[in-house]
C-alpha atoms as a PDB file:
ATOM      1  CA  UNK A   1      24.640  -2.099  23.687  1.00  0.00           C
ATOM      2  CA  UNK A   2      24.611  -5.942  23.854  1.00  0.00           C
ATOM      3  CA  UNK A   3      21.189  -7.635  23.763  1.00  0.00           C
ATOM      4  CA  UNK A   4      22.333 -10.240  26.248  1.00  0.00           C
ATOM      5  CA  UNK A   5      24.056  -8.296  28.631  1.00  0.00           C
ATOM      6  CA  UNK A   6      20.756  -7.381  30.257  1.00  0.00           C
ATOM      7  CA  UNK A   7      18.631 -10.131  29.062  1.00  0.00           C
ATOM      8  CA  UNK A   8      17.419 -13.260  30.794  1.00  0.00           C
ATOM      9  CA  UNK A   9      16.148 -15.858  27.999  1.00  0.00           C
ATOM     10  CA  UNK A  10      13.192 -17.804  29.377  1.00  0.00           C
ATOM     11  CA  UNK A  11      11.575 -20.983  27.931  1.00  0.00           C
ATOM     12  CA  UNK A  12       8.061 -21.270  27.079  1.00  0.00           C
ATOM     13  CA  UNK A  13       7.245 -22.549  30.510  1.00  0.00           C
ATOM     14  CA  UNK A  14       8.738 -19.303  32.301  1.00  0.00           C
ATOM     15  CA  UNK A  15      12.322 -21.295  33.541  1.00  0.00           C
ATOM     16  CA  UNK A  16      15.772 -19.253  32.315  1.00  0.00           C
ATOM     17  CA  UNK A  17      16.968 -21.092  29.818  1.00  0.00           C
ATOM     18  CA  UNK A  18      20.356 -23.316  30.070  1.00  0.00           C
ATOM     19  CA  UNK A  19      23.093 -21.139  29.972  1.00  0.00           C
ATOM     20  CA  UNK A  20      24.895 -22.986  27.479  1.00  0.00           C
ATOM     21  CA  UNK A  21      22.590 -22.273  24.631  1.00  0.00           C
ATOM     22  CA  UNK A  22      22.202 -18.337  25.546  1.00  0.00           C
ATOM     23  CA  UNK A  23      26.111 -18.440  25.319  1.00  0.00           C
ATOM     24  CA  UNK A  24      25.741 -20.201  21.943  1.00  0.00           C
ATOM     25  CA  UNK A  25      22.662 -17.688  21.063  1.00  0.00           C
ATOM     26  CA  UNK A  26      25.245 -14.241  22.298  1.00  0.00           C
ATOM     27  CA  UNK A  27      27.612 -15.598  20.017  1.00  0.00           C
ATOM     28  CA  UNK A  28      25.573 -15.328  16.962  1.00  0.00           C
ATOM     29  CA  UNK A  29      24.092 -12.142  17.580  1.00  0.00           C
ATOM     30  CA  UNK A  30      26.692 -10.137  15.237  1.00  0.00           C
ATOM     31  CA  UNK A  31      26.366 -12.463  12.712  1.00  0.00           C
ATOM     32  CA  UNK A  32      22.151 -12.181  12.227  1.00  0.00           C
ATOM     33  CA  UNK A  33      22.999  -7.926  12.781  1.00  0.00           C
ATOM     34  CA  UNK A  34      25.208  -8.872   9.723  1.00  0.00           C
ATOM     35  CA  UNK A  35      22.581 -11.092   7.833  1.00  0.00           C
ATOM     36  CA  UNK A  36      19.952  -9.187   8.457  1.00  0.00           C
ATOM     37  CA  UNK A  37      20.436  -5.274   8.572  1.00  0.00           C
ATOM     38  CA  UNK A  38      17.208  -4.344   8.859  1.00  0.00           C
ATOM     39  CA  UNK A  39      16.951  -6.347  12.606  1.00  0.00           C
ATOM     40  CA  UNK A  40      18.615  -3.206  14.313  1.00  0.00           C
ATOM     41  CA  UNK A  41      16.327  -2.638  16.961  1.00  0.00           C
ATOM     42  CA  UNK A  42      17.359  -4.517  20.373  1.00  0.00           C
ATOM     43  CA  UNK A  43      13.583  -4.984  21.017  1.00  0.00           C
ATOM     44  CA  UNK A  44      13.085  -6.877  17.852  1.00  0.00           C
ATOM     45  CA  UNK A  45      16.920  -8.483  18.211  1.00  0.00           C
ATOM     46  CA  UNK A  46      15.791  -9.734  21.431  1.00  0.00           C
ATOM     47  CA  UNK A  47      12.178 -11.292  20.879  1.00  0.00           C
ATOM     48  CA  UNK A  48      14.299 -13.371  17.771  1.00  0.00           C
ATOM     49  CA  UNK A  49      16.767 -14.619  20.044  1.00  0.00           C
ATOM     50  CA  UNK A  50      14.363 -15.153  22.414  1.00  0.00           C
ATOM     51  CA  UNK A  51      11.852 -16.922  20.549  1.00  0.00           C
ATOM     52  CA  UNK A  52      15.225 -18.942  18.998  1.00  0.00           C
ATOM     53  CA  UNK A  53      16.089 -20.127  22.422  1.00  0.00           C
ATOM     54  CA  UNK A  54      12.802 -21.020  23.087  1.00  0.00           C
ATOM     55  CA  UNK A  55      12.727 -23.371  19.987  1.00  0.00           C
ATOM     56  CA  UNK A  56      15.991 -24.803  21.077  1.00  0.00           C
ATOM     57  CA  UNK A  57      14.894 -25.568  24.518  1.00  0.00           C
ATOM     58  CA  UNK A  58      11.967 -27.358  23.401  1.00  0.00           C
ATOM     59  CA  UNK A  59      13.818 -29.027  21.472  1.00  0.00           C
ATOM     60  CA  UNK A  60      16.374 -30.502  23.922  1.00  0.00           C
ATOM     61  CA  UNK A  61      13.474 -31.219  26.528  1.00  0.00           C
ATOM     62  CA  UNK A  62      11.766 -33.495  23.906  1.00  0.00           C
ATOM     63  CA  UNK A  63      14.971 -34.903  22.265  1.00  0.00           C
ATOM     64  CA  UNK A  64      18.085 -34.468  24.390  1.00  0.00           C
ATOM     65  CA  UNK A  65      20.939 -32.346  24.156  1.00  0.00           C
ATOM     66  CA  UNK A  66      21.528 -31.243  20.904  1.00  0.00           C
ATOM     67  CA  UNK A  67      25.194 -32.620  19.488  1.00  0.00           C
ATOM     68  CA  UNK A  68      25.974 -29.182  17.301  1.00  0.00           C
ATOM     69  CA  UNK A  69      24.307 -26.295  19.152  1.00  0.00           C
ATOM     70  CA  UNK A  70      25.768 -23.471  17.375  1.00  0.00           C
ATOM     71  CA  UNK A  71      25.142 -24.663  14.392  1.00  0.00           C
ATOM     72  CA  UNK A  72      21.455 -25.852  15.644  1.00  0.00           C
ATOM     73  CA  UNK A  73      20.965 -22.595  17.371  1.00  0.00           C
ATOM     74  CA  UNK A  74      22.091 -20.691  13.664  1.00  0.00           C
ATOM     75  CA  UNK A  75      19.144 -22.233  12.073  1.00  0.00           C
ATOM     76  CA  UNK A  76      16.476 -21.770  14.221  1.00  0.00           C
ATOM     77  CA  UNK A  77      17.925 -17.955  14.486  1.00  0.00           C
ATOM     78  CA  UNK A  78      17.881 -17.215  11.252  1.00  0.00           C
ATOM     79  CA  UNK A  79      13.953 -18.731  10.558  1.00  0.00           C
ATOM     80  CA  UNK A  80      12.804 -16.996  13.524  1.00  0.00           C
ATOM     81  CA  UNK A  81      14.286 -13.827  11.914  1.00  0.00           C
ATOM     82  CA  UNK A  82      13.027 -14.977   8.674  1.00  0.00           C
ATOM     83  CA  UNK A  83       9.360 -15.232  10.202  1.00  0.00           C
ATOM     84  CA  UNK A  84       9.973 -12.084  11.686  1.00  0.00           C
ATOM     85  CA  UNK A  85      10.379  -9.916   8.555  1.00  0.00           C
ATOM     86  CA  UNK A  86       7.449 -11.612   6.651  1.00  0.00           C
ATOM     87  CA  UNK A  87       4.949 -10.616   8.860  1.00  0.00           C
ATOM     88  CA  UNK A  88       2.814  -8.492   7.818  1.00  0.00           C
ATOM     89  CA  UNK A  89       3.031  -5.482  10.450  1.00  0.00           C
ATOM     90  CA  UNK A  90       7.236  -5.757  10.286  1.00  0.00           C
ATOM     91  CA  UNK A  91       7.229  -5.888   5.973  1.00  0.00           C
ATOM     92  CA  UNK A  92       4.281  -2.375   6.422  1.00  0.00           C
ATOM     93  CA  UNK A  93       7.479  -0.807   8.309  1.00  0.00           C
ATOM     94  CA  UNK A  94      10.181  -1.876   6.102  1.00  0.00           C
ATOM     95  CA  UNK A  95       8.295  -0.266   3.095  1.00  0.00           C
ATOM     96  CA  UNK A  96       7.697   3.025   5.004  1.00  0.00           C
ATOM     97  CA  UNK A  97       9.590   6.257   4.556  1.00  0.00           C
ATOM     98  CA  UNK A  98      10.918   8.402   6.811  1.00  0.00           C
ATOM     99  CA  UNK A  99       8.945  12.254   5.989  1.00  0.00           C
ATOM    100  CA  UNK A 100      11.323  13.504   4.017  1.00  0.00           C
ATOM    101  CA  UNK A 101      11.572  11.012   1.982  1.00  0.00           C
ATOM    102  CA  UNK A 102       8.082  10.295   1.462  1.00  0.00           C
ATOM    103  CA  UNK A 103       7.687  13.649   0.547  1.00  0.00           C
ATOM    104  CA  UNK A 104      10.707  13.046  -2.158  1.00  0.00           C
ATOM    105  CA  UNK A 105       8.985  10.189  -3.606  1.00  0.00           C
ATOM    106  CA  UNK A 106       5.453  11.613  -3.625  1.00  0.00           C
ATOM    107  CA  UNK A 107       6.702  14.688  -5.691  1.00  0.00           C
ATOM    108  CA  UNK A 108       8.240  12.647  -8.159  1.00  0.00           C
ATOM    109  CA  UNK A 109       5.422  10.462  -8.733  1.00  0.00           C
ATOM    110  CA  UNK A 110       2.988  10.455 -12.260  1.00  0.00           C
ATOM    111  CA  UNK A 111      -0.376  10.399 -11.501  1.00  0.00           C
ATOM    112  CA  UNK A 112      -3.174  10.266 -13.959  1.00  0.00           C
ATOM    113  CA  UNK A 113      -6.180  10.195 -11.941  1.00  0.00           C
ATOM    114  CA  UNK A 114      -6.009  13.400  -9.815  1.00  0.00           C
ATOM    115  CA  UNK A 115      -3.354  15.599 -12.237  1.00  0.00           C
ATOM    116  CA  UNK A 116      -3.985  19.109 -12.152  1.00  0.00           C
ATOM    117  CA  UNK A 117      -5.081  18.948 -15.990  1.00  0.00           C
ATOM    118  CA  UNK A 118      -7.621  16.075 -15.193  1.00  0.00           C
ATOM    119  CA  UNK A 119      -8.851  17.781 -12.408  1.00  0.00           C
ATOM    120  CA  UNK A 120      -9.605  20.615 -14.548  1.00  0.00           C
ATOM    121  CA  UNK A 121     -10.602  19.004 -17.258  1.00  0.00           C
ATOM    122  CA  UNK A 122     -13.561  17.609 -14.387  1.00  0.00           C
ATOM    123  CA  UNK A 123     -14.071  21.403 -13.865  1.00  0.00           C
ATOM    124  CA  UNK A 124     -14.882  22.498 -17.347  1.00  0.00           C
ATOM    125  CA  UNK A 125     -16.789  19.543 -18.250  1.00  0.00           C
ATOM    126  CA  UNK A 126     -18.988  20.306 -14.885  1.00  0.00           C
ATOM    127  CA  UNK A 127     -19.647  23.683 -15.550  1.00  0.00           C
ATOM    128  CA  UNK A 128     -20.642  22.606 -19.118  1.00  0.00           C
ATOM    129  CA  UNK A 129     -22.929  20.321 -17.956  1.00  0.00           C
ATOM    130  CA  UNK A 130     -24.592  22.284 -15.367  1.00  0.00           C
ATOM    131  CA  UNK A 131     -25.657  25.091 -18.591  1.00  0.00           C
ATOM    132  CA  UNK A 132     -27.223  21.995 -20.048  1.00  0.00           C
ATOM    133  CA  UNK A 133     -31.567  21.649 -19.945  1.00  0.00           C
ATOM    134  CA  UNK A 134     -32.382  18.713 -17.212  1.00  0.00           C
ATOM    135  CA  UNK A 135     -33.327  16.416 -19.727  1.00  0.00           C
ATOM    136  CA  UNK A 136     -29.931  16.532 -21.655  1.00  0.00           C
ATOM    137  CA  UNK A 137     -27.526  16.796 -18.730  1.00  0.00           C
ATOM    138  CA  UNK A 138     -29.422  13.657 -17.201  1.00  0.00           C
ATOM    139  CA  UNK A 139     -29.044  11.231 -20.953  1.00  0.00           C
ATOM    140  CA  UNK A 140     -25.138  12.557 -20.755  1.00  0.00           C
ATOM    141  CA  UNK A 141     -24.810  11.325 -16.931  1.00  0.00           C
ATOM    142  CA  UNK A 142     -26.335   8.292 -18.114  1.00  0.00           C
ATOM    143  CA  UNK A 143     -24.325   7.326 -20.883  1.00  0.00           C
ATOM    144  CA  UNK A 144     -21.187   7.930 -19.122  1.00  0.00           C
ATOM    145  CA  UNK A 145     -22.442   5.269 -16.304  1.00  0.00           C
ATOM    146  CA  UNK A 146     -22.546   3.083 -19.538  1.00  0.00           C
ATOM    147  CA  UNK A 147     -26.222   2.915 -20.182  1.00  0.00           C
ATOM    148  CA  UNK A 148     -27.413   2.163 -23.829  1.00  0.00           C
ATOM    149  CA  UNK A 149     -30.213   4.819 -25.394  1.00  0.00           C
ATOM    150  CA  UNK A 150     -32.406   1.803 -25.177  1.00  0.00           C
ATOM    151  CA  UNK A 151     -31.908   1.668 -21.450  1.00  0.00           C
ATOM    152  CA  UNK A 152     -32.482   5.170 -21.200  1.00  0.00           C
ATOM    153  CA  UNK A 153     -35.272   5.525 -23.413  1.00  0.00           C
ATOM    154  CA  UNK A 154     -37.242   3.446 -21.209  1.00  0.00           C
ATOM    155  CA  UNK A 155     -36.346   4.554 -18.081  1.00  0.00           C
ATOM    156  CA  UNK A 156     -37.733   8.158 -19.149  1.00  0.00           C
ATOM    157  CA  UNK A 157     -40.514   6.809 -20.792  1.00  0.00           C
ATOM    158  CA  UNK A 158     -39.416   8.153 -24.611  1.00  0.00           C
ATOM    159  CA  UNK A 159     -38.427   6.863 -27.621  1.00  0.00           C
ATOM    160  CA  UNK A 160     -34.412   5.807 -28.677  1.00  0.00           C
ATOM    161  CA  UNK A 161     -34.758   8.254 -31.309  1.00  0.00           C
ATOM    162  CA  UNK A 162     -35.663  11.120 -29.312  1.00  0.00           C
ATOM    163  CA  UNK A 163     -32.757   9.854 -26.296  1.00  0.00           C
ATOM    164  CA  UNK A 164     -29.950   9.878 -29.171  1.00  0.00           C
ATOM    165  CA  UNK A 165     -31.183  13.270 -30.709  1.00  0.00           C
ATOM    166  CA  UNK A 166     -30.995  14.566 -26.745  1.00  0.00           C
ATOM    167  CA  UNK A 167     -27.726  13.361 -26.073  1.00  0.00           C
ATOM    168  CA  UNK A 168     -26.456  14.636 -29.949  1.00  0.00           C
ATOM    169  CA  UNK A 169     -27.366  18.231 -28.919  1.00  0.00           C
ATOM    170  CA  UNK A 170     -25.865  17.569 -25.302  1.00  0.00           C
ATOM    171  CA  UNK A 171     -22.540  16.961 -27.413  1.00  0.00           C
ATOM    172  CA  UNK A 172     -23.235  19.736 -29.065  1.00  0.00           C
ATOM    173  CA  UNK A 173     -23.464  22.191 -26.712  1.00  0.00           C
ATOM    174  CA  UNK A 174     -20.873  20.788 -24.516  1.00  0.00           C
ATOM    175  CA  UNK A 175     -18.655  21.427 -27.379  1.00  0.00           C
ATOM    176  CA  UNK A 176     -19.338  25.071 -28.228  1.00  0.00           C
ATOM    177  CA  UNK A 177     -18.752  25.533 -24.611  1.00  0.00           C
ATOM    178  CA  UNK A 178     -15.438  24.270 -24.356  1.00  0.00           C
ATOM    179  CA  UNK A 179     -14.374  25.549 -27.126  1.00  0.00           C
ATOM    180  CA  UNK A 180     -12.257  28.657 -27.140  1.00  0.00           C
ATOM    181  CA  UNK A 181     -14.082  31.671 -29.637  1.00  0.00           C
ATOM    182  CA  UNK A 182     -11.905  33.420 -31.759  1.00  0.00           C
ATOM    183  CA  UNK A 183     -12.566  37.387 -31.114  1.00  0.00           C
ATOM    184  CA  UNK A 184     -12.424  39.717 -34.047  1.00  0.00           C
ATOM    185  CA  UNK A 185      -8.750  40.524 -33.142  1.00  0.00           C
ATOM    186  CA  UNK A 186      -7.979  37.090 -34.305  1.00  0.00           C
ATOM    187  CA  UNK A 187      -6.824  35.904 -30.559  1.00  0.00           C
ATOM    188  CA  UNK A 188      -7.991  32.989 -28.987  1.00  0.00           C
ATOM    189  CA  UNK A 189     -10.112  34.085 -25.982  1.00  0.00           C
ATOM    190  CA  UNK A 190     -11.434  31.003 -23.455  1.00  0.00           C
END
């Protein structure tokens, strides 16, 4: 379907504009389909062209007829398409994928943060926590955040000492419960 066969250009005050540049502006719409494939839609092919006329007939009110329309009109076509695909809303579509293909990509992709072993790994360490007295689970929550055992120590009110012999049997235990025993058969049991 052509874009101009149904299409009435107007200026930016409302008026059609001259017919001689929508002639010039139907005459280059093959060539910006060619230079830019991604312009398929006749929506979006006709707000450019539009827009392109628009510039054009501004231009001619202000300055006179332009001498070298098409090649006038090419320019301004091919920045108003250029403005077109920078925006942000139109460069959001170009980088989404169709379902099936986001599907595709999302299978194939690494993650580190959300694998199934980290996730279990989050599990274990949970659980080994929560067997943990209150006092030792809360030092071990505390120096993940990043707090110091000086930090600590006076937030609960105790000496460093007595924080960094907490969190020491915290380790400890958190240890002997992640680690698998070794049964008298001599298998590995978790």
């Amino acid at each position: 379907m052509n874009v101009m066969r149904a299409l009435v250009l107007l200026d930016s005050n409302g008026k059609p504009i001259d017919s001689r540049i929508e002639r010039v502006l139907a005459g280059l719409i093959p060539k910006l389909r060619r230079r830019f494939p991604s312009l398929q839609d006749e929506v979006v092919l006709a707000d450019v062209v539009e827009e392109a006329g628009r510039r054009i007939a501004t231009r001619e009110e202000r300055s006179g007829p332009i001498e070298r329309l098409h090649g006038y009109a090419w320019v301004t076509v091919r920045s108003v398409a250029t403005s077109y695909l920078r925006r942000p809303a139109t460069r959001l579509m170009q980088m989404t994928l169709e379902p099936e293909a986001s599907q595709t990509c999302i299978a194939l992709a690494a993650t580190s943060y959300g694998s199934p072993e980290e996730v279990e790994r989050g599990i274990l360490l949970r659980e080994a926590l929560d067997t943990l007295p209150p006092e030792e689970r809360m030092v071990c929550v505390w120096k993940t955040a990043g707090f110091t055992s000086e930090e600590i120590a006076a937030w609960q009110g105790r000496s460093v000492g007595a924080v960094d012999t907490s969190f020491s049997r915290a380790k400890q235990r958190i240890r002997q419960a992640l680690e698998p025993t070794v049964s008298r058969a001599g298998r590995v049991r978790t």
